[in-house]
C-alpha atoms as a PDB file:
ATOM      1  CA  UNK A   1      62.011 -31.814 -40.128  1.00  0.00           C
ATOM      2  CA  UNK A   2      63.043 -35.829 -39.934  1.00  0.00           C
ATOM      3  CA  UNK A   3      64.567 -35.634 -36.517  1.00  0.00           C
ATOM      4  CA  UNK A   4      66.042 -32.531 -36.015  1.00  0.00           C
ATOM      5  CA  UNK A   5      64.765 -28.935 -35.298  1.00  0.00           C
ATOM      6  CA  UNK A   6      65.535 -27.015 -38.944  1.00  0.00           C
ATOM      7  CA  UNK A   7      64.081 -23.297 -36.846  1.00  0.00           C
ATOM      8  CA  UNK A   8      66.167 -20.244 -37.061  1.00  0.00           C
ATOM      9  CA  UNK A   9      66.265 -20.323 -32.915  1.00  0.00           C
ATOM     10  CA  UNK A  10      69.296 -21.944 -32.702  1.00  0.00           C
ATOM     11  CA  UNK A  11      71.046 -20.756 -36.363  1.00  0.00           C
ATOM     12  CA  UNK A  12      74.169 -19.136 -35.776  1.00  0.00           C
ATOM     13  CA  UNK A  13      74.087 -16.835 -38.583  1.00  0.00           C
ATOM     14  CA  UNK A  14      71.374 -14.797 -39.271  1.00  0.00           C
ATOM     15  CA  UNK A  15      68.721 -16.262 -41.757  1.00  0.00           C
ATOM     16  CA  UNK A  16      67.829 -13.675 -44.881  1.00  0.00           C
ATOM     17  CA  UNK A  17      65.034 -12.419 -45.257  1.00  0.00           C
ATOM     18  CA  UNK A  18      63.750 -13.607 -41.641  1.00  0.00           C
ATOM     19  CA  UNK A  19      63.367 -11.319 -38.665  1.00  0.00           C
ATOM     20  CA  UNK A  20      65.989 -12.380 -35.965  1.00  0.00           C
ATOM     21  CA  UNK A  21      64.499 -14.371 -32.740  1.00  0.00           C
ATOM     22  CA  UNK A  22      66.092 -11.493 -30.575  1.00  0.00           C
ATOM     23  CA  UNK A  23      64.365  -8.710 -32.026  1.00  0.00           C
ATOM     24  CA  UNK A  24      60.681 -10.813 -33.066  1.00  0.00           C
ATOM     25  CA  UNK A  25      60.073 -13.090 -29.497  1.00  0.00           C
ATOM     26  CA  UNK A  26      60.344  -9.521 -27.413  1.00  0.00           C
ATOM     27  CA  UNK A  27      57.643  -8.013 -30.050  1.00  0.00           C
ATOM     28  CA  UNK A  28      55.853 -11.031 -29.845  1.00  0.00           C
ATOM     29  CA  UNK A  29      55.547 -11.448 -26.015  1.00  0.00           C
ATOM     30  CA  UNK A  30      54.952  -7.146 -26.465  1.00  0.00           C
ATOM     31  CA  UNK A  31      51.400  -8.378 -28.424  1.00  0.00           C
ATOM     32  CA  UNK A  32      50.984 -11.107 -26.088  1.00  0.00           C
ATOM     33  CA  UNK A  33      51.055  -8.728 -22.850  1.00  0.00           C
ATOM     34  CA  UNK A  34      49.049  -5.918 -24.125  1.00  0.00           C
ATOM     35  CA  UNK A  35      46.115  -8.985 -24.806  1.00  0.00           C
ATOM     36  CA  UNK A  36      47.058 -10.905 -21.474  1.00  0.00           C
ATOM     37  CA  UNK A  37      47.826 -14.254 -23.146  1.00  0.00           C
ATOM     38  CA  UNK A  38      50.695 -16.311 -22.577  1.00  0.00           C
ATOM     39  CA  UNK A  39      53.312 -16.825 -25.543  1.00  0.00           C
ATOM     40  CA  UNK A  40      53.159 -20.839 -27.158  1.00  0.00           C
ATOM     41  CA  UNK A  41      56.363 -21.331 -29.354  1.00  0.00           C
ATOM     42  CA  UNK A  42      56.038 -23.908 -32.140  1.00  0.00           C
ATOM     43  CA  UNK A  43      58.779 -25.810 -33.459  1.00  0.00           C
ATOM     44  CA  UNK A  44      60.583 -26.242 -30.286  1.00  0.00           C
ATOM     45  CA  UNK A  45      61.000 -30.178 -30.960  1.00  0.00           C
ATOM     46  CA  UNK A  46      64.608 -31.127 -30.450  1.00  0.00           C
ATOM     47  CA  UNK A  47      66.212 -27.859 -29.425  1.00  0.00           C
ATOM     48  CA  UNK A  48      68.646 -28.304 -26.919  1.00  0.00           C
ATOM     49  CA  UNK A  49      68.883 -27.928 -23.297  1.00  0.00           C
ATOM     50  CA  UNK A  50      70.388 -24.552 -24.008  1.00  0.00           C
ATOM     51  CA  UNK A  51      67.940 -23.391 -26.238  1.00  0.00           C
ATOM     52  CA  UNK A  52      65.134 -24.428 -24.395  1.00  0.00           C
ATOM     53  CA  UNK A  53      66.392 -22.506 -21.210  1.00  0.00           C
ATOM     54  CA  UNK A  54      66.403 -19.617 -23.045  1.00  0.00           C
ATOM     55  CA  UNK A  55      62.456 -19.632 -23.170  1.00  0.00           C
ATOM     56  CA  UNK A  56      61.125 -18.697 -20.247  1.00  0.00           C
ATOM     57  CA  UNK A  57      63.867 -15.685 -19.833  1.00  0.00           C
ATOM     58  CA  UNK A  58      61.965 -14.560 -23.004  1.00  0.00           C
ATOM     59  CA  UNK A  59      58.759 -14.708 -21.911  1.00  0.00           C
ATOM     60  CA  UNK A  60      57.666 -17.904 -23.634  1.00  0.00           C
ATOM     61  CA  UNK A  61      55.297 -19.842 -21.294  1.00  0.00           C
ATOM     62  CA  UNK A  62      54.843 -23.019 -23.557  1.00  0.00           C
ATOM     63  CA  UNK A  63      55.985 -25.054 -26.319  1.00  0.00           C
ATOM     64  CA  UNK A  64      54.448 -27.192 -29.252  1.00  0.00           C
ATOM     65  CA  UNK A  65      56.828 -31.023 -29.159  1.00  0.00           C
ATOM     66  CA  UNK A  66      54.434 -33.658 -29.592  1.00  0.00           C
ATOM     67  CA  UNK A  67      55.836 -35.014 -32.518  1.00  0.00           C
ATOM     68  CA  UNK A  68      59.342 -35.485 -30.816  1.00  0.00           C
ATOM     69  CA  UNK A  69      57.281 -37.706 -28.141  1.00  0.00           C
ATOM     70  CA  UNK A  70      55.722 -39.637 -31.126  1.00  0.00           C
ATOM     71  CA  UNK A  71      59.334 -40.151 -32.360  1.00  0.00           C
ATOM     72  CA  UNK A  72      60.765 -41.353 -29.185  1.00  0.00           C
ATOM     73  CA  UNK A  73      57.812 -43.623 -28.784  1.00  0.00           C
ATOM     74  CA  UNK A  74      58.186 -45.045 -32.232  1.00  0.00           C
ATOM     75  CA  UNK A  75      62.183 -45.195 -31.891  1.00  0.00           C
ATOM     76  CA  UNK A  76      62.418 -46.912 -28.653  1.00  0.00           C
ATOM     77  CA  UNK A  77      59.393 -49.388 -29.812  1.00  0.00           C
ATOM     78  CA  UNK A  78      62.097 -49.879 -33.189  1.00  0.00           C
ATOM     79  CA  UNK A  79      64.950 -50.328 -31.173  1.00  0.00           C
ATOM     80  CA  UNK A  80      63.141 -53.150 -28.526  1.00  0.00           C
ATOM     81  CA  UNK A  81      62.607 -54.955 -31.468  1.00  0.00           C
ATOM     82  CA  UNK A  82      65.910 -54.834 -33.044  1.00  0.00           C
ATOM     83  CA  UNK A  83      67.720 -55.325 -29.495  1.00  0.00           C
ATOM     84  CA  UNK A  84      65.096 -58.963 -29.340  1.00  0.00           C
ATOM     85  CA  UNK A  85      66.318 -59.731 -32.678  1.00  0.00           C
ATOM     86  CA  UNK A  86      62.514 -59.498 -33.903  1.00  0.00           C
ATOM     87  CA  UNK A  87      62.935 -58.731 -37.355  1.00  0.00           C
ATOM     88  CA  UNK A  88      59.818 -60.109 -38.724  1.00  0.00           C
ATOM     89  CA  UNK A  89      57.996 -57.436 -36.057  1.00  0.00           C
ATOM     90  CA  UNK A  90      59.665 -54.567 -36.559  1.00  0.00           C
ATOM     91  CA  UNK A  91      59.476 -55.274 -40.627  1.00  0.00           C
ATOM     92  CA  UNK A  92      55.866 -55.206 -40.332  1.00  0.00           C
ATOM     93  CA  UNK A  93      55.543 -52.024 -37.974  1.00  0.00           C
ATOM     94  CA  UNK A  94      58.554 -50.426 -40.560  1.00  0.00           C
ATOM     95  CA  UNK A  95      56.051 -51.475 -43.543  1.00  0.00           C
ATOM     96  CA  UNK A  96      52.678 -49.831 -41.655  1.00  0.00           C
ATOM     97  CA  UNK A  97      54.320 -46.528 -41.405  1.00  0.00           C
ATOM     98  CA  UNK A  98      56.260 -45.986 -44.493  1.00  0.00           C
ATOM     99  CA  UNK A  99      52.614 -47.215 -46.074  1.00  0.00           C
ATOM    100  CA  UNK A 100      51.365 -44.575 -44.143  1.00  0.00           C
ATOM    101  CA  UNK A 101      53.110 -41.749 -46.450  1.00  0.00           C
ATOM    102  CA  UNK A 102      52.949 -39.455 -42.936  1.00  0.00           C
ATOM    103  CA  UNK A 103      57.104 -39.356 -42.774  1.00  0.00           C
ATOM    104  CA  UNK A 104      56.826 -37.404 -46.520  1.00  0.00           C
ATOM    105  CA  UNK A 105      55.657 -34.299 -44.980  1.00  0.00           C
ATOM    106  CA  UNK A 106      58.484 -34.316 -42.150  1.00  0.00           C
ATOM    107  CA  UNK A 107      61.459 -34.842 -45.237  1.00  0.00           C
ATOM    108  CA  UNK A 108      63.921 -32.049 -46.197  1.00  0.00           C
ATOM    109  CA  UNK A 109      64.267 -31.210 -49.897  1.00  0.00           C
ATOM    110  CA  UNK A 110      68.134 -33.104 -49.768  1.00  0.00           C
ATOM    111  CA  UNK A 111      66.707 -35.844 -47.138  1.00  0.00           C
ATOM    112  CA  UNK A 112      68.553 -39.178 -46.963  1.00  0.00           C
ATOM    113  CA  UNK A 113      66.727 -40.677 -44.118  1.00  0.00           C
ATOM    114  CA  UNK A 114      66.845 -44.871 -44.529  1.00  0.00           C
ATOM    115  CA  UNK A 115      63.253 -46.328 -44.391  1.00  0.00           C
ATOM    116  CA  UNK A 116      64.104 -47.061 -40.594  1.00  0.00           C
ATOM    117  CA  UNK A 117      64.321 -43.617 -40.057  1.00  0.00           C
ATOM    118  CA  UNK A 118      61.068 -43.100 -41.676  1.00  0.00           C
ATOM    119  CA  UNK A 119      59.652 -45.311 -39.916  1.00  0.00           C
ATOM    120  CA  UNK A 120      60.525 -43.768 -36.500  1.00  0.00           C
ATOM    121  CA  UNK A 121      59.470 -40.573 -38.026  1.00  0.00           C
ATOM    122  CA  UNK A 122      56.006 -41.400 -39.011  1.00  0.00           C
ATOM    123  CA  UNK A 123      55.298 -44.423 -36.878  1.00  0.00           C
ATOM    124  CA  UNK A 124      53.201 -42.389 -34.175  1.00  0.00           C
ATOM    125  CA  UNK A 125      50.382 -42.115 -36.903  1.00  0.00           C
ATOM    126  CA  UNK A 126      49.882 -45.152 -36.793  1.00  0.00           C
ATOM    127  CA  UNK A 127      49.778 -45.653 -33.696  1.00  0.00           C
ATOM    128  CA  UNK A 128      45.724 -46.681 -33.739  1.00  0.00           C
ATOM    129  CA  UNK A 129      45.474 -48.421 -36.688  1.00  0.00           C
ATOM    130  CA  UNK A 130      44.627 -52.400 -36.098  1.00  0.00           C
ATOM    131  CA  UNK A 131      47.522 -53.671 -37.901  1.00  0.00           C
ATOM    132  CA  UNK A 132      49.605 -51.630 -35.069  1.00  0.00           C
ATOM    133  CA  UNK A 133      47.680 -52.651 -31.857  1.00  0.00           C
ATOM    134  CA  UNK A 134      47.875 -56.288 -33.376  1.00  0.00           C
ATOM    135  CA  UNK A 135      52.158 -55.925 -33.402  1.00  0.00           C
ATOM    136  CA  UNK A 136      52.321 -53.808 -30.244  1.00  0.00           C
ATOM    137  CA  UNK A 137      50.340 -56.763 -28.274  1.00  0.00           C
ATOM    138  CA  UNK A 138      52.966 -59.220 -29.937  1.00  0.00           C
ATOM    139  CA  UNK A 139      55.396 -56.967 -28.576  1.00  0.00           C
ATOM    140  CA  UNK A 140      54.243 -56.667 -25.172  1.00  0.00           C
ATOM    141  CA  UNK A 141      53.674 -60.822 -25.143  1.00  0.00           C
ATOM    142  CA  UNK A 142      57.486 -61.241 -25.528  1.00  0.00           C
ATOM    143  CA  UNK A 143      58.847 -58.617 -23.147  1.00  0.00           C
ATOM    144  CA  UNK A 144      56.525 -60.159 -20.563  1.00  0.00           C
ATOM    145  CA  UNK A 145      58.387 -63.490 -20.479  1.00  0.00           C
ATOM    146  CA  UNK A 146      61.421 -61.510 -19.657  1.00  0.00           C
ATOM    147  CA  UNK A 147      59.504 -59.817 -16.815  1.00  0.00           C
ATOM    148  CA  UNK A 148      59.254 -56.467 -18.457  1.00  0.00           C
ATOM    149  CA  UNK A 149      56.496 -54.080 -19.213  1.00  0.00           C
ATOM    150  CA  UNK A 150      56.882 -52.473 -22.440  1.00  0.00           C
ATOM    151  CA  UNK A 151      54.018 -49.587 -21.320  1.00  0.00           C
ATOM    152  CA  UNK A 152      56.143 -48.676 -18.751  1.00  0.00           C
ATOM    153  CA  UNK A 153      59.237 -48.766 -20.756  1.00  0.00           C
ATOM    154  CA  UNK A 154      57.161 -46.453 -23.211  1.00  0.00           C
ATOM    155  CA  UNK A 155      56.361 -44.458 -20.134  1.00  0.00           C
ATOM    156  CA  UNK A 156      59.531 -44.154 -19.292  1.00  0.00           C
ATOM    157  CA  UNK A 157      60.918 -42.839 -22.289  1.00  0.00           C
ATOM    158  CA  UNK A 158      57.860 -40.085 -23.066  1.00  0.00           C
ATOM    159  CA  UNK A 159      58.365 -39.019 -19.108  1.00  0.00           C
ATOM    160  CA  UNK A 160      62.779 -38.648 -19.772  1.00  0.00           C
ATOM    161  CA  UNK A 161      61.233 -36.256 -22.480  1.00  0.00           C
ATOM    162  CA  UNK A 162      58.395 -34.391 -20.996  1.00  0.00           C
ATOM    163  CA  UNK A 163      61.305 -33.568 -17.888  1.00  0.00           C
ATOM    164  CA  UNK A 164      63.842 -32.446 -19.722  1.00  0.00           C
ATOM    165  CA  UNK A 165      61.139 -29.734 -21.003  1.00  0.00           C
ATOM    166  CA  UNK A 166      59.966 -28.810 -17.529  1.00  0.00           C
ATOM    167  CA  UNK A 167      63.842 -28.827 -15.947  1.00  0.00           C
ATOM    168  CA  UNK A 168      64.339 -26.172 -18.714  1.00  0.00           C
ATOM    169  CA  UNK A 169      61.290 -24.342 -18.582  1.00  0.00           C
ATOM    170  CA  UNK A 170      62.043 -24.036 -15.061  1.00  0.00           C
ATOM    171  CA  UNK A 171      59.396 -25.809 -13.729  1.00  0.00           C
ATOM    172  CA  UNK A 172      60.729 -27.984 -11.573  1.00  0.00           C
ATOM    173  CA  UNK A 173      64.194 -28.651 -10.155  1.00  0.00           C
END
C-alpha cells in the first residue's frame, strides 16, 4: 500500500488470525513440489534487501514488483521536474494521475499521503494516455538541451531496481 510493503513477511510480531510465513511458505513450496511448479510470491514490492534474500532459501523462485517499478518511474520523472524547477509540468502530470483515481486503491484506511505522493503512486497508469506522452516529450525536449536523455535516466532507475531483485534472488553477483 502507498509506498511501502504493509505484508506480514517482514512483521515482527505475529499477525492474528494469519498463518506465520515460517510455517505457510514451506507448505506452500510442499504443494508447489508435489505439482512441479515453481513458487511466485506477491507483494514483495519494497521489502528489503534482507527480506528479499530470504526468498530463494525458501524456495521462492519469483516475485510480483511491478508496481514499485511504476513508482520509481513516476517518482524520478516527479523529481526531474521539481529539480528543473518545472512546476507548470509536473502540475499537469500531478493533475493526470490524481484524475486518474488509480492511487485510491493503493491508500491505507489512516493514509496521509500529499497529492505528490499520489501522484507518484498512481502516475504509471497513466503512463499511455495522450495528455502524458504530450508532457513526457516536453520533458525529454528540455533535458536534451542539457545533453541528457531522460529514457536512459528512466532506464537507469527501473535497471537500479530490477538488480537489486536479482543480487538478492541470487541471480547474479
Amino acid at each position: 500500500m502507498e509506498m511501502r510493503n504493509v505484508g506480514t513477511f517482514e512483521a515482527p510480531f505475529r499477525v492474528e488470525n494469519e498463518i506465520p510465513a515460517e510455517i505457510q511458505i514451506p507448505k506452500m513450496i510442499e504443494i508447489c513440489k508435489k505439482y512441479n511448479v515453481l513458487m511466485k510470491a506477491h507483494n514483495t514490492d519494497y521489502l528489503s534487501n534482507e527480506a528479499l534474500n530470504c526468498y530463494p532459501r525458501l524456495g521462492i523462485s519469483a516475485a510480483n514488483i511491478a508496481p514499485e517499478f511504476g513508482v520509481i518511474e513516476s517518482k524520478k520523472i516527479l523529481e526531474i521536474m521539481v529539480a528543473l524547477n518545472l512546476k507548470s509540468l509536473k502540475n499537469s502530470f500531478i493533475k493526470l494521475s490524481l484524475d486518474s483515481n488509480k492511487w485510491k486503491k493503493w491508500m491505507t484506511k489512516d493514509a496521509k499521503a500529499n497529492d505528490y505522493e499520489k501522484a507518484i503512486i498512481s502516475g504509471h497508469y497513466v503512463f499511455s494516455e495522450k495528455k502524458f506522452s504530450e508532457i513526457k516529450e516536453e520533458l525529454a525536449k528540455i533535458l536534451k538541451k542539457n545533453n541528457q536523455n531522460l529514457d536512459k535516466i528512466l532506464k537507469k532507475e527501473i535497471k537500479d531496481s530490477i538488480l537489486r531483485y536479482l543480487y538478492n534472488f541470487n541471480l547474479i553477483k
